[in-house]
Protein backbone atom coordinates (compact mmCIF):
# COMPACT_ATOMS: atom_id res chain seq x y z
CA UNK A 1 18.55 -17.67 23.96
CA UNK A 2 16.50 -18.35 20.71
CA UNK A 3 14.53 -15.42 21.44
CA UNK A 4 17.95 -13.49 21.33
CA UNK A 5 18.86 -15.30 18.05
CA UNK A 6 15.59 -14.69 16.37
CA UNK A 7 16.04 -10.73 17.73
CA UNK A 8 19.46 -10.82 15.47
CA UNK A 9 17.92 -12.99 12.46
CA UNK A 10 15.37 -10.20 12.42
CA UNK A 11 18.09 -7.44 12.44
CA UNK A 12 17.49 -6.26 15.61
CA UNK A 13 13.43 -5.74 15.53
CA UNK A 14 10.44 -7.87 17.19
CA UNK A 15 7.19 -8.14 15.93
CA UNK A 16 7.40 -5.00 13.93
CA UNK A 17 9.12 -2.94 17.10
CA UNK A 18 13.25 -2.26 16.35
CA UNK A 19 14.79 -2.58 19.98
CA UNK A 20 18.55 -2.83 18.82
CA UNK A 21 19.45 -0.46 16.01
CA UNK A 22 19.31 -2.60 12.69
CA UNK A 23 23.16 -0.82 11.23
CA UNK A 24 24.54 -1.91 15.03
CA UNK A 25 23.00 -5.55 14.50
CA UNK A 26 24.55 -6.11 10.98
CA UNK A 27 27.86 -4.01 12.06
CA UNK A 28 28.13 -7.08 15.07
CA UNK A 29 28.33 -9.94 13.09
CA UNK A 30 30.60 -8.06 9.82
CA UNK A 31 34.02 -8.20 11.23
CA UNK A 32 35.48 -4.89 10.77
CA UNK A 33 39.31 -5.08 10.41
CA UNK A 34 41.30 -7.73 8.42
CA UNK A 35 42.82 -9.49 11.17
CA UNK A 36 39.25 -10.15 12.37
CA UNK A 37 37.91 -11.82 9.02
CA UNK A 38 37.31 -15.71 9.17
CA UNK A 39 40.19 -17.52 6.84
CA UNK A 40 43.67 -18.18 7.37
CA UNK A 41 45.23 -15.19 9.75
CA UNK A 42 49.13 -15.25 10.61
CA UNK A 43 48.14 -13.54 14.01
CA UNK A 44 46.47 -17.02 15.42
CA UNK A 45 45.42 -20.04 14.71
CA UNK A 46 41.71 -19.30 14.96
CA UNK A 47 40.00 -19.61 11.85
CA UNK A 48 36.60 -18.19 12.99
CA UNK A 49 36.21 -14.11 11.95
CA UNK A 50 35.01 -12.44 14.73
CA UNK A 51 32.67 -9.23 15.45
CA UNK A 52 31.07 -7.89 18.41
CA UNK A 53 31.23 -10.95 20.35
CA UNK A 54 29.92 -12.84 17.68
CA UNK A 55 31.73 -15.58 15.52
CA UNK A 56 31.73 -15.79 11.50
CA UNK A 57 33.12 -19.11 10.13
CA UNK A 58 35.28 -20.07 7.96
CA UNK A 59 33.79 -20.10 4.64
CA UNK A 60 31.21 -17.65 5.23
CA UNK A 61 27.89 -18.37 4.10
CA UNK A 62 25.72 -15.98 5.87
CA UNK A 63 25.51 -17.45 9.67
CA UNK A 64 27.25 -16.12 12.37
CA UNK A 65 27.28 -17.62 16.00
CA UNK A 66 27.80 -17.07 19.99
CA UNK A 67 30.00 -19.63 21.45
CA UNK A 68 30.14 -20.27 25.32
CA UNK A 69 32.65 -21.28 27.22
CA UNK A 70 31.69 -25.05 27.38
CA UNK A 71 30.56 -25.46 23.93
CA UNK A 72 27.21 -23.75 24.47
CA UNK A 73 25.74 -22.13 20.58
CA UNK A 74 23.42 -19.77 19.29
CA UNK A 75 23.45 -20.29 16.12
CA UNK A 76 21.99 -18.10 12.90
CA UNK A 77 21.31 -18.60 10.01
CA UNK A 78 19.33 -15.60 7.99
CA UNK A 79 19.42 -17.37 4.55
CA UNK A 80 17.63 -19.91 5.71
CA UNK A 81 15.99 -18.09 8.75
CA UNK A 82 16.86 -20.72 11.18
CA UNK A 83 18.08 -19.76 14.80
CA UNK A 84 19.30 -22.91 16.69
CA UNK A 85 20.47 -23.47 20.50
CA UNK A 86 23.09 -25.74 22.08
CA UNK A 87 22.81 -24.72 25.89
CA UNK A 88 24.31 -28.22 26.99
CA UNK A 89 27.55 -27.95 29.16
CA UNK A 90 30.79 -30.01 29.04
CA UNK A 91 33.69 -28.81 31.12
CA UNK A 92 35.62 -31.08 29.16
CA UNK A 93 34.85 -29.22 26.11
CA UNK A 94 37.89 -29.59 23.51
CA UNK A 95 38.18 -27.33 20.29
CA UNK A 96 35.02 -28.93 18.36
CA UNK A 97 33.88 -25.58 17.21
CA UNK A 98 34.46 -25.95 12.99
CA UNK A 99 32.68 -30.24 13.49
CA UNK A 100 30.13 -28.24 15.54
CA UNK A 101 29.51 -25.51 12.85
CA UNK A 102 29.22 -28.38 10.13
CA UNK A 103 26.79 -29.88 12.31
CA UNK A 104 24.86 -26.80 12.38
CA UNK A 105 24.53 -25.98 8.83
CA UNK A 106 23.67 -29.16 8.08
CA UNK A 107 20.67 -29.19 10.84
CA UNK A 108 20.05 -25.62 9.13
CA UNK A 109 19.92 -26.99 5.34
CA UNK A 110 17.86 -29.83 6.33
CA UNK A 111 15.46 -27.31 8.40
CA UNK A 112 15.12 -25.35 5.60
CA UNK A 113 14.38 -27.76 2.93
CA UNK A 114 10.86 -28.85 4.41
């Protein structure tokens, strides 16, 4: 999974070689309607935007994520060029997603400050 993650962080290419299409990479992750963009949305409570099966959140700052269906990440961050990867399960998984994103950046910042 962090080899997908650094694929996307790298718009698509690896090690010099494009093998997804670098306008279908940053179309994924730019939600394309305004129902879809991350905010406040009177059509659900969801506060995440959303693309091509990936998530933007709230307060967009860049990173854009995969969620699973037991709290599994991939995370990305191309400001700071960090990919990150939760693949631990919990099929008691409640609606952590925005303290999980908050942990993320954070791990990101401090990643990138070294």
């Amino acid at each position: 999974w962090a080899r997908f993650g650094r694929l996307y962080l790298e718009g698509g290419a690896r090690e010099g070689r494009q093998i997804v299409p670098a306008g279908w990479v940053a179309a994924s992750v730019n939600p394309s309607a305004p129902h879809l963009q991350p905010g406040e949305n009177p059509a659900s409570s969801w506060t995440f935007g959303y693309g091509y099966k990936w998530w933007i959140p709230e307060d967009p700052q860049g990173d854009f994520l995969a969620i699973g269906v037991w709290g599994q990440y991939v995370y990305i961050d191309p400001v700071r060029e960090v990919v990150i990867v939760k693949t631990s399960a919990d099929p008691d998984f409640d609606d952590s997603d925005h303290e999980t994103v908050a942990a993320l950046r954070a791990i990101a910042r401090a990643a990138a400050d070294d």
